[in-house]
C-alpha atoms as a PDB file:
ATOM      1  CA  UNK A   1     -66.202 -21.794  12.339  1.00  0.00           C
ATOM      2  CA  UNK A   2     -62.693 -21.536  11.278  1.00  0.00           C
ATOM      3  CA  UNK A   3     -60.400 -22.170  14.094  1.00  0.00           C
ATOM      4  CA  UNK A   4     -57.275 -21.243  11.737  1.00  0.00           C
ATOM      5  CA  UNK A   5     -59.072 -17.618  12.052  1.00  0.00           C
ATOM      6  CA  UNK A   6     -59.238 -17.256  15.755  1.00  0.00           C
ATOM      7  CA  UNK A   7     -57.329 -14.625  17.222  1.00  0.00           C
ATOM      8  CA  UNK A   8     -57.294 -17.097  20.411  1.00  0.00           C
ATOM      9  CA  UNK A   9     -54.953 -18.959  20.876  1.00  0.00           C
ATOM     10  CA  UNK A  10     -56.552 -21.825  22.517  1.00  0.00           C
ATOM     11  CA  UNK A  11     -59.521 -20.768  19.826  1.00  0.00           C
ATOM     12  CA  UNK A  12     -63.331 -20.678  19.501  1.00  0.00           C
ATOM     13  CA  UNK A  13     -64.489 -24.036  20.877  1.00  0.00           C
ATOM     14  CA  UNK A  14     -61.472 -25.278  23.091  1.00  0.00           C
ATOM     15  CA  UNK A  15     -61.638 -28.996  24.846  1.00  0.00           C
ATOM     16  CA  UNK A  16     -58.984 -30.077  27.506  1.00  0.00           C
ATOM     17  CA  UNK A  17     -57.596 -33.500  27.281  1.00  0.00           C
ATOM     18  CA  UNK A  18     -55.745 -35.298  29.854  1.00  0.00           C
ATOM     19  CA  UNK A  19     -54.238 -38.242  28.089  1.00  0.00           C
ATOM     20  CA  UNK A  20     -53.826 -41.239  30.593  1.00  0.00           C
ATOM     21  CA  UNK A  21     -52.744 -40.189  33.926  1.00  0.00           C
ATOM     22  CA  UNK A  22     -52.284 -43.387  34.910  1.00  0.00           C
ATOM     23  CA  UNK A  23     -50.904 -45.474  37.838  1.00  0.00           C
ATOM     24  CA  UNK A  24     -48.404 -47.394  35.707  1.00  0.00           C
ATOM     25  CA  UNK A  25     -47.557 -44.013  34.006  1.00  0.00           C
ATOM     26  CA  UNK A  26     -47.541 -41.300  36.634  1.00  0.00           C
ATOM     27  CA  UNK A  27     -46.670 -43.369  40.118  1.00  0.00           C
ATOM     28  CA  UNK A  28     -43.331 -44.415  40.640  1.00  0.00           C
ATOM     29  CA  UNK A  29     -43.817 -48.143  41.056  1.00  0.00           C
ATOM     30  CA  UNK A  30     -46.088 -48.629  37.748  1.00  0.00           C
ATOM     31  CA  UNK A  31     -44.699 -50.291  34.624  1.00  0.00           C
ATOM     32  CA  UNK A  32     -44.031 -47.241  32.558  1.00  0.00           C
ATOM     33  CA  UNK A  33     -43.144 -44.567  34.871  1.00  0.00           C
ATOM     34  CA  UNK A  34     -42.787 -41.284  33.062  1.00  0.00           C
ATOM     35  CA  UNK A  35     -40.703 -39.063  35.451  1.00  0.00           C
ATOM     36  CA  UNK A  36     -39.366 -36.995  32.950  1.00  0.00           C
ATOM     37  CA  UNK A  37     -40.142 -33.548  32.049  1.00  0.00           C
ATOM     38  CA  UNK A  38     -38.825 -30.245  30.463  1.00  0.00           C
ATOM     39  CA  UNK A  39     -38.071 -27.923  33.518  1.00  0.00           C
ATOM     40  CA  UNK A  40     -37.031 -31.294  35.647  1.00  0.00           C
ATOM     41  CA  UNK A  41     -40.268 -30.705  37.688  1.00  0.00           C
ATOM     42  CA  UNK A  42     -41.327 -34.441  39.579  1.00  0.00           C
ATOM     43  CA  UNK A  43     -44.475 -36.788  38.116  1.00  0.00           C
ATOM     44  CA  UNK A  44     -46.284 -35.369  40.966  1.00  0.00           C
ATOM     45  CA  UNK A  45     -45.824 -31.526  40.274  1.00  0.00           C
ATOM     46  CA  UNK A  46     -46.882 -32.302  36.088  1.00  0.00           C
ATOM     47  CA  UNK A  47     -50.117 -33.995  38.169  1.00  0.00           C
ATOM     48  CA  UNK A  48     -50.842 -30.446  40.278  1.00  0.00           C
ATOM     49  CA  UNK A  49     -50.423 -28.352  37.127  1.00  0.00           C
ATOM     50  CA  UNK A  50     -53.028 -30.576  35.371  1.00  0.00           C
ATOM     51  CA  UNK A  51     -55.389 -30.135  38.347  1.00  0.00           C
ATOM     52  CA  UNK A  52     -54.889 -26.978  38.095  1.00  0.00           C
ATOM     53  CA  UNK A  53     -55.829 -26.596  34.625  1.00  0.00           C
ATOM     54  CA  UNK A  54     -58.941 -29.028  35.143  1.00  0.00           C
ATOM     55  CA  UNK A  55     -59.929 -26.639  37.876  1.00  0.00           C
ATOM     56  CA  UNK A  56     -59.741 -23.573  35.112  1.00  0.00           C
ATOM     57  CA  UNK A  57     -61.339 -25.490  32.750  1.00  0.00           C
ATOM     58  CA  UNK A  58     -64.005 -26.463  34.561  1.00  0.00           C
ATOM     59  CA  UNK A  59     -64.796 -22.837  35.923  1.00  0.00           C
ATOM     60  CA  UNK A  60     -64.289 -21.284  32.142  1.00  0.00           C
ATOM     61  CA  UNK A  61     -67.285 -24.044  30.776  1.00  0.00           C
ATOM     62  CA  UNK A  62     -64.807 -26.168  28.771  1.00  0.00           C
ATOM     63  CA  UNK A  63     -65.436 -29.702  27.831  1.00  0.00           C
ATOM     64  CA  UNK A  64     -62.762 -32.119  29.745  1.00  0.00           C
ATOM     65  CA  UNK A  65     -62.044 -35.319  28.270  1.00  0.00           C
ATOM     66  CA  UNK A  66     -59.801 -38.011  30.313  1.00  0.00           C
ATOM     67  CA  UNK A  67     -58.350 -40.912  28.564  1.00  0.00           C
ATOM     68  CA  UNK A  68     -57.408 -44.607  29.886  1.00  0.00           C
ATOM     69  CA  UNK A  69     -55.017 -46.843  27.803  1.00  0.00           C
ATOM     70  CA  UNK A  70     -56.634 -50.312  28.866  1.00  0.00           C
ATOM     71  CA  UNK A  71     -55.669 -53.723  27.304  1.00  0.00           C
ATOM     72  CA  UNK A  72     -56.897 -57.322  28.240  1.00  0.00           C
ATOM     73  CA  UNK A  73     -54.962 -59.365  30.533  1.00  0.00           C
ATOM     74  CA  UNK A  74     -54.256 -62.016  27.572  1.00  0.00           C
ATOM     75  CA  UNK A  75     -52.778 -59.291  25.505  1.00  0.00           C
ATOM     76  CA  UNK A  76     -55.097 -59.738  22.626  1.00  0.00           C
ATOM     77  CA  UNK A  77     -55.755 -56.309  21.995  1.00  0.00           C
ATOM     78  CA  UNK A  78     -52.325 -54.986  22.020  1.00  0.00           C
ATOM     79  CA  UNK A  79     -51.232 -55.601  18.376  1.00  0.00           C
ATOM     80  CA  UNK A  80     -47.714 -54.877  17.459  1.00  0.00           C
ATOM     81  CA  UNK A  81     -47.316 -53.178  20.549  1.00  0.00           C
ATOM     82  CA  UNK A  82     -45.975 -56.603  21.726  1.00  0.00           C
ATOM     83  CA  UNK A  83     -43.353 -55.829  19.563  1.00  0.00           C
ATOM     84  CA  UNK A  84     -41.732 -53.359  22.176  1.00  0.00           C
ATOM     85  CA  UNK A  85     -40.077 -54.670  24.960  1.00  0.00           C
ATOM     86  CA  UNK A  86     -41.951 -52.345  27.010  1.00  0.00           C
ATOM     87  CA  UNK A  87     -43.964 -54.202  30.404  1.00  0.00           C
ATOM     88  CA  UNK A  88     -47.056 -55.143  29.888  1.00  0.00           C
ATOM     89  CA  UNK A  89     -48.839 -52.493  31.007  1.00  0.00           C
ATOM     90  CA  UNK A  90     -52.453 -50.491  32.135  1.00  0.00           C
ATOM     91  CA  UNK A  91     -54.115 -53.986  31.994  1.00  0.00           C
ATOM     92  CA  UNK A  92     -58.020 -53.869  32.499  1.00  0.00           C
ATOM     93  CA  UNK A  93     -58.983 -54.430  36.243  1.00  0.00           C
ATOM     94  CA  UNK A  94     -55.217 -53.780  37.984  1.00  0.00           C
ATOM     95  CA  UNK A  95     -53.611 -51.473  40.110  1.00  0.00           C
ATOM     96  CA  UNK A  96     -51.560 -50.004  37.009  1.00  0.00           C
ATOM     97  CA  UNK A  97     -54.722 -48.885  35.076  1.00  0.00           C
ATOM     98  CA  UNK A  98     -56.273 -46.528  37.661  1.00  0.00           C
ATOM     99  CA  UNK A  99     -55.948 -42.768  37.643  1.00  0.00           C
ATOM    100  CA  UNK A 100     -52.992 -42.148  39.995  1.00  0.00           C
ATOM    101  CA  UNK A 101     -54.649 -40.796  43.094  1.00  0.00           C
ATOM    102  CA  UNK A 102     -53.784 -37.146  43.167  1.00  0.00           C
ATOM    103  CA  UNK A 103     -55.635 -36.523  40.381  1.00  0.00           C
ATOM    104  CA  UNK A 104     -58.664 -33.772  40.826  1.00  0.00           C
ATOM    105  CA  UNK A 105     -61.151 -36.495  39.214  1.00  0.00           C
ATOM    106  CA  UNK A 106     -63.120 -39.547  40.410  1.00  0.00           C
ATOM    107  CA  UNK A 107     -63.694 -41.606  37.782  1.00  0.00           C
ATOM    108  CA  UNK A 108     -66.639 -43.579  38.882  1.00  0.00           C
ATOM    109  CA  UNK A 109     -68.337 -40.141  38.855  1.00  0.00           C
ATOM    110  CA  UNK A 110     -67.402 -37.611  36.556  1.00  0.00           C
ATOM    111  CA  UNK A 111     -68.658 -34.024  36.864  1.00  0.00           C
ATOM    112  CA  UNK A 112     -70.790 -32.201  33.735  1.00  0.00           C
ATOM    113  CA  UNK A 113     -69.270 -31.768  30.966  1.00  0.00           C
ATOM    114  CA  UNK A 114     -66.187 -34.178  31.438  1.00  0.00           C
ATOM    115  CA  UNK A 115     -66.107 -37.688  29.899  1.00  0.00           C
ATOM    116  CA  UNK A 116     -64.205 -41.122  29.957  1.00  0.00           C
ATOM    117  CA  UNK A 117     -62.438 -42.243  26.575  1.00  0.00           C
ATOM    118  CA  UNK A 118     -61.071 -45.849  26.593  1.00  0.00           C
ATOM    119  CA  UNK A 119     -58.826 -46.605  24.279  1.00  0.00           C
ATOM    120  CA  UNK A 120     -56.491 -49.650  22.766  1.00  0.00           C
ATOM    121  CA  UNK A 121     -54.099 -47.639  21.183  1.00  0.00           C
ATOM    122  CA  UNK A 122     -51.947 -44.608  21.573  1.00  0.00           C
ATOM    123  CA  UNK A 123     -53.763 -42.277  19.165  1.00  0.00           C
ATOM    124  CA  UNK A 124     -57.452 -41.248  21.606  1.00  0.00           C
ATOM    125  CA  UNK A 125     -59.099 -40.727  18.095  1.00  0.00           C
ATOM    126  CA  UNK A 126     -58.317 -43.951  16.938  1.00  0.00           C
ATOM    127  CA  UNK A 127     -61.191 -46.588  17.561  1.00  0.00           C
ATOM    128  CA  UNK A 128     -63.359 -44.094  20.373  1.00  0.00           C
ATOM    129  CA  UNK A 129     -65.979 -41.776  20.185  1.00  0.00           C
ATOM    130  CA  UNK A 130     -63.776 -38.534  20.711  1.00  0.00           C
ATOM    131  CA  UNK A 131     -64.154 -37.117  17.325  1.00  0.00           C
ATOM    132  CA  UNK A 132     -68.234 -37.489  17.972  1.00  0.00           C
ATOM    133  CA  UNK A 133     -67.846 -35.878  21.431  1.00  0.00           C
ATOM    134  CA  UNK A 134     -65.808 -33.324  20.045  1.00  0.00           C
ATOM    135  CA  UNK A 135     -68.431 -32.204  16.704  1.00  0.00           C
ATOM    136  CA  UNK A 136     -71.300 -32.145  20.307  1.00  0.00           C
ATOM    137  CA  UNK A 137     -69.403 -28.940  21.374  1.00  0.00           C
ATOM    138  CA  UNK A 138     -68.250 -27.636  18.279  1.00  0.00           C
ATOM    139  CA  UNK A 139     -64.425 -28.177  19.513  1.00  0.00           C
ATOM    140  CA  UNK A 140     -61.876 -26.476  16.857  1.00  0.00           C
ATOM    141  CA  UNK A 141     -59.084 -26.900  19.184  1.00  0.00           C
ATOM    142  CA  UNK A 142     -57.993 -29.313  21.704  1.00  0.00           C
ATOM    143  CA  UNK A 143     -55.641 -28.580  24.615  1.00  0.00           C
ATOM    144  CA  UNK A 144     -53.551 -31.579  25.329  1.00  0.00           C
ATOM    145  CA  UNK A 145     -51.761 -32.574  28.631  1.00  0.00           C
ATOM    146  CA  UNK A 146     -50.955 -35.809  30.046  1.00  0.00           C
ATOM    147  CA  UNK A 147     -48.829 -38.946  29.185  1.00  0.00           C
ATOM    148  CA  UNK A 148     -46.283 -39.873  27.223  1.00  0.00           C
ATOM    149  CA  UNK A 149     -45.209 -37.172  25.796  1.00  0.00           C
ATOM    150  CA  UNK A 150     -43.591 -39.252  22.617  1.00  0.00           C
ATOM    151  CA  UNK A 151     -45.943 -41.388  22.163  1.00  0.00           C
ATOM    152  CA  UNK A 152     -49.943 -41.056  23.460  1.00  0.00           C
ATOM    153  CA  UNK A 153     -49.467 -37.450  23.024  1.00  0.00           C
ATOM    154  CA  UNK A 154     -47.941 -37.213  19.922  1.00  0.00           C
ATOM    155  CA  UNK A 155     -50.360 -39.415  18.175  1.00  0.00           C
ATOM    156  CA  UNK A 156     -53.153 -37.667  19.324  1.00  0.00           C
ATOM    157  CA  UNK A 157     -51.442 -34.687  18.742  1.00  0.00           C
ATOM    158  CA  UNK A 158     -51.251 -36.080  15.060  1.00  0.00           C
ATOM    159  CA  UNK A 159     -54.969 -37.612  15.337  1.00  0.00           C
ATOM    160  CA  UNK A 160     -56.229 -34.230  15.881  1.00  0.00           C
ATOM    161  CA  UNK A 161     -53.971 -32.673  12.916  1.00  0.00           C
ATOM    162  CA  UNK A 162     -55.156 -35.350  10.074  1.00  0.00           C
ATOM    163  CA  UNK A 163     -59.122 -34.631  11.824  1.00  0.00           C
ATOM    164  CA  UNK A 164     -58.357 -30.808  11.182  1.00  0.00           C
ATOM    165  CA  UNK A 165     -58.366 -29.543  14.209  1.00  0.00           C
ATOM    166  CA  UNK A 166     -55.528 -27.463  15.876  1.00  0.00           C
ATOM    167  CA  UNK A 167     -53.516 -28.896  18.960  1.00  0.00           C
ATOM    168  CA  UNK A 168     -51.990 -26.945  21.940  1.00  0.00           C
ATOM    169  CA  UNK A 169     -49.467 -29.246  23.746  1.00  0.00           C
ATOM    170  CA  UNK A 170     -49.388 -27.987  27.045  1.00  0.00           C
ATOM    171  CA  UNK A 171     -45.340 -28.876  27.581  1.00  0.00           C
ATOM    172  CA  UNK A 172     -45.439 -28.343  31.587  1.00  0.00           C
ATOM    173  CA  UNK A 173     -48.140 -30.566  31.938  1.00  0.00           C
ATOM    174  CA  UNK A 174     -46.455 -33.364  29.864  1.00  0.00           C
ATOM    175  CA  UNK A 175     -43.771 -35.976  30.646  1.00  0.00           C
ATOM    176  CA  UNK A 176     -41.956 -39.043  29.201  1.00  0.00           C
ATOM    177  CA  UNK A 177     -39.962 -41.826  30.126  1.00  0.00           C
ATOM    178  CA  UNK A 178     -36.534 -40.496  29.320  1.00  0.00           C
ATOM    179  CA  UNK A 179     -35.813 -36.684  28.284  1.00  0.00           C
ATOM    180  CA  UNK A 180     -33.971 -37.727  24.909  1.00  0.00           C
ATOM    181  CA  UNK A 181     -37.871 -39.069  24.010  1.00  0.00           C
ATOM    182  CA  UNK A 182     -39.593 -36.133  25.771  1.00  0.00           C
ATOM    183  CA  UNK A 183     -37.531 -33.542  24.027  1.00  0.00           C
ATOM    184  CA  UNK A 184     -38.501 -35.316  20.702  1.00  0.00           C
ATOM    185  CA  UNK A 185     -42.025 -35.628  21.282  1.00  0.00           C
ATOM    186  CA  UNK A 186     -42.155 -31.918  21.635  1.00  0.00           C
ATOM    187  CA  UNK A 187     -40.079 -31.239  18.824  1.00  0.00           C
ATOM    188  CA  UNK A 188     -41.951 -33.285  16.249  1.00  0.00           C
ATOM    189  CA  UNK A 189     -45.219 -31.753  17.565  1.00  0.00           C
ATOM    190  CA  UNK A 190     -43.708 -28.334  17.000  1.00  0.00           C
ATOM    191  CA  UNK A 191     -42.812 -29.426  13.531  1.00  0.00           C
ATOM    192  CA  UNK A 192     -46.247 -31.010  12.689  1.00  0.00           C
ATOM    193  CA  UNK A 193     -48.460 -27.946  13.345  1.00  0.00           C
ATOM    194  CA  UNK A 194     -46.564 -24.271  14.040  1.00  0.00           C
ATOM    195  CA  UNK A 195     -47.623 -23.457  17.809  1.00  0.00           C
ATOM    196  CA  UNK A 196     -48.754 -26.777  18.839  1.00  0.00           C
ATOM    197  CA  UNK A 197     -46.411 -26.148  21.797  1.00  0.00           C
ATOM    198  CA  UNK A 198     -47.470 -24.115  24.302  1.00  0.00           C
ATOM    199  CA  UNK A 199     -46.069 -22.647  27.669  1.00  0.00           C
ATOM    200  CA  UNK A 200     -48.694 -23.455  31.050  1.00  0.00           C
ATOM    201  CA  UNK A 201     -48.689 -20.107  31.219  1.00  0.00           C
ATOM    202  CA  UNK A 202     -49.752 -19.166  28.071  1.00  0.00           C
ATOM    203  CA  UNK A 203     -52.640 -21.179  27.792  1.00  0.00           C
ATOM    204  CA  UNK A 204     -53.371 -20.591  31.506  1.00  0.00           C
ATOM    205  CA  UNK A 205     -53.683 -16.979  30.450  1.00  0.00           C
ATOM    206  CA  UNK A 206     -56.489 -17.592  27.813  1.00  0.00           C
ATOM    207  CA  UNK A 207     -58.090 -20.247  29.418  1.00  0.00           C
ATOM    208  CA  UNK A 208     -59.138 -17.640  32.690  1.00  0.00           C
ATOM    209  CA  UNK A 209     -60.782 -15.133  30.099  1.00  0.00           C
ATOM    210  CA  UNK A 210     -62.565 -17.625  28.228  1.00  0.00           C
ATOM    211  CA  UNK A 211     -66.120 -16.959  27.812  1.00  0.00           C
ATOM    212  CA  UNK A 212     -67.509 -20.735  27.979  1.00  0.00           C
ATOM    213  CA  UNK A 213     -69.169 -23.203  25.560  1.00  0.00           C
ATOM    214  CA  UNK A 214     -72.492 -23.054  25.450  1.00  0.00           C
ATOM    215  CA  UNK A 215     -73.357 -26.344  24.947  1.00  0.00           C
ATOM    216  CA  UNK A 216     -71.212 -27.119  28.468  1.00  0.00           C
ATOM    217  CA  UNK A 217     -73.609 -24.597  29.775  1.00  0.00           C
ATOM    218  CA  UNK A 218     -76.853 -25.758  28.666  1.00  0.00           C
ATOM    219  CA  UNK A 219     -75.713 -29.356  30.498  1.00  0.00           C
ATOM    220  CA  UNK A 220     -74.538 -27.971  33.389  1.00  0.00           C
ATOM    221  CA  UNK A 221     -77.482 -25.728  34.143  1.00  0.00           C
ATOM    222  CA  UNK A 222     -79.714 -28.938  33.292  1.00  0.00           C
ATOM    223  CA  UNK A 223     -78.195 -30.871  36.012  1.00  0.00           C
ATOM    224  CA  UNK A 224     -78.670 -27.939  38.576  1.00  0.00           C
ATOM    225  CA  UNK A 225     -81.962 -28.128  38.103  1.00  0.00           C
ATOM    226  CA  UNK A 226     -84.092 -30.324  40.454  1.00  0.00           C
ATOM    227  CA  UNK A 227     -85.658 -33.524  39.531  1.00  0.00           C
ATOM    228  CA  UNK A 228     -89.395 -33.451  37.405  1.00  0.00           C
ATOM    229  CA  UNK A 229     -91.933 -33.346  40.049  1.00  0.00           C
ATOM    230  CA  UNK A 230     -89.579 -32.837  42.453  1.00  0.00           C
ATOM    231  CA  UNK A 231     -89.910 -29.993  45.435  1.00  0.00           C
END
């Protein structure tokens, strides 16, 4: 399958990814809050529009992927990212690393089809399993929303690129820290890979006429089914 063929724009095999909706991203008292967005929309309205997309994804048999940035509390894990002057921040086992509450998702108990990805760095492909989960349902392109736009975004917006597969950067379901790093974010993933930017609506639009994956619904109609030996 070549996704570079697909007259779809979200393509063949699409996956959703929500990249770290954290607490200490995506509430106003964590570390990092990322309040910042393209149409000046709040944290809490880029949260709705992801639900919102989870819900569509979910009904059109697309694989959903959610992502945690989680570091030890001695900072061992975090590299040079002690170089920033940045808070320490989603540290394993606080407040700060929890999905923010809103969110359509419990964690502890994800639905068919949708999966956890922990991760040490900004870049979800780097050091995790996504690329394997990904080949599982024949993904071409990914469909990226969540936090920050600059940085975990981008660099799995760039993972994805150098893995070959085409990006969609949902912009209003993305948000930063600032809008100076927000705006560049977005314009560096526009550079990258023409059309890696999308409008909500846009990919909203494809998303409600897509026909399903049917690997997502092989497992899904495998866990309707009642237990062996069961009545």
């Amino acid at each position: 399958m070549n996704p570079f063929e697909s007259e779809q724009l979200i393509g063949e095999r699409p996956a959703l990814l929500v990249i770290d909706p954290q607490r200490d991203f995506l509430d106003p008292e964590g570390d990092l809050f990322c309040g910042v967005t393209s149409d000046g929309a709040s944290a809490s309205a880029v949260i709705e529009r992801i639900n919102d997309l989870v819900e569509l994804a979910r009904t059109s048999d697309i694989p959903i992927i959610w992502s945690k940035e989680r570091h030890r509390a001695d900072g061992s894990d975090r590299g040079t990212e002690l170089l920033r002057e940045d808070p320490t921040h989603t540290t394993v086992e606080t407040w700060g690393e929890e999905f923010v509450d809103e969110l359509a998702v419990d964690a502890d108990a994800l639905k068919p089809a949708e999966y956890l990805v922990e991760k040490r760095r900004y870049n979800l492909f780097h050091g995790t399993d996504l690329d394997h989960l990904l080949s599982t349902f024949d993904v071409d392109t990914v469909i990226l929303t969540g936090v920050t736009t600059s940085v975990c975004v981008h660099y799995t917006a760039q993972g994805a690129l150098e893995r070959d597969y085409v990006y969609r950067t949902v912009e209003e379901c993305t948000a930063d820290k600032t809008q100076r790093l927000h705006e560049a974010g977005l314009r560096c993933q526009r550079q990258i890979q023409p059309g890696g930017v999308q409008p909500l609506s846009a990919i909203r639009e494809e998303v409600a006429v897509y026909e399903g994956n049917p690997a997502v619904k092989e497992i899904k109609s495998a866990e309707s089914l009642p237990p062996a030996g069961g009545q």
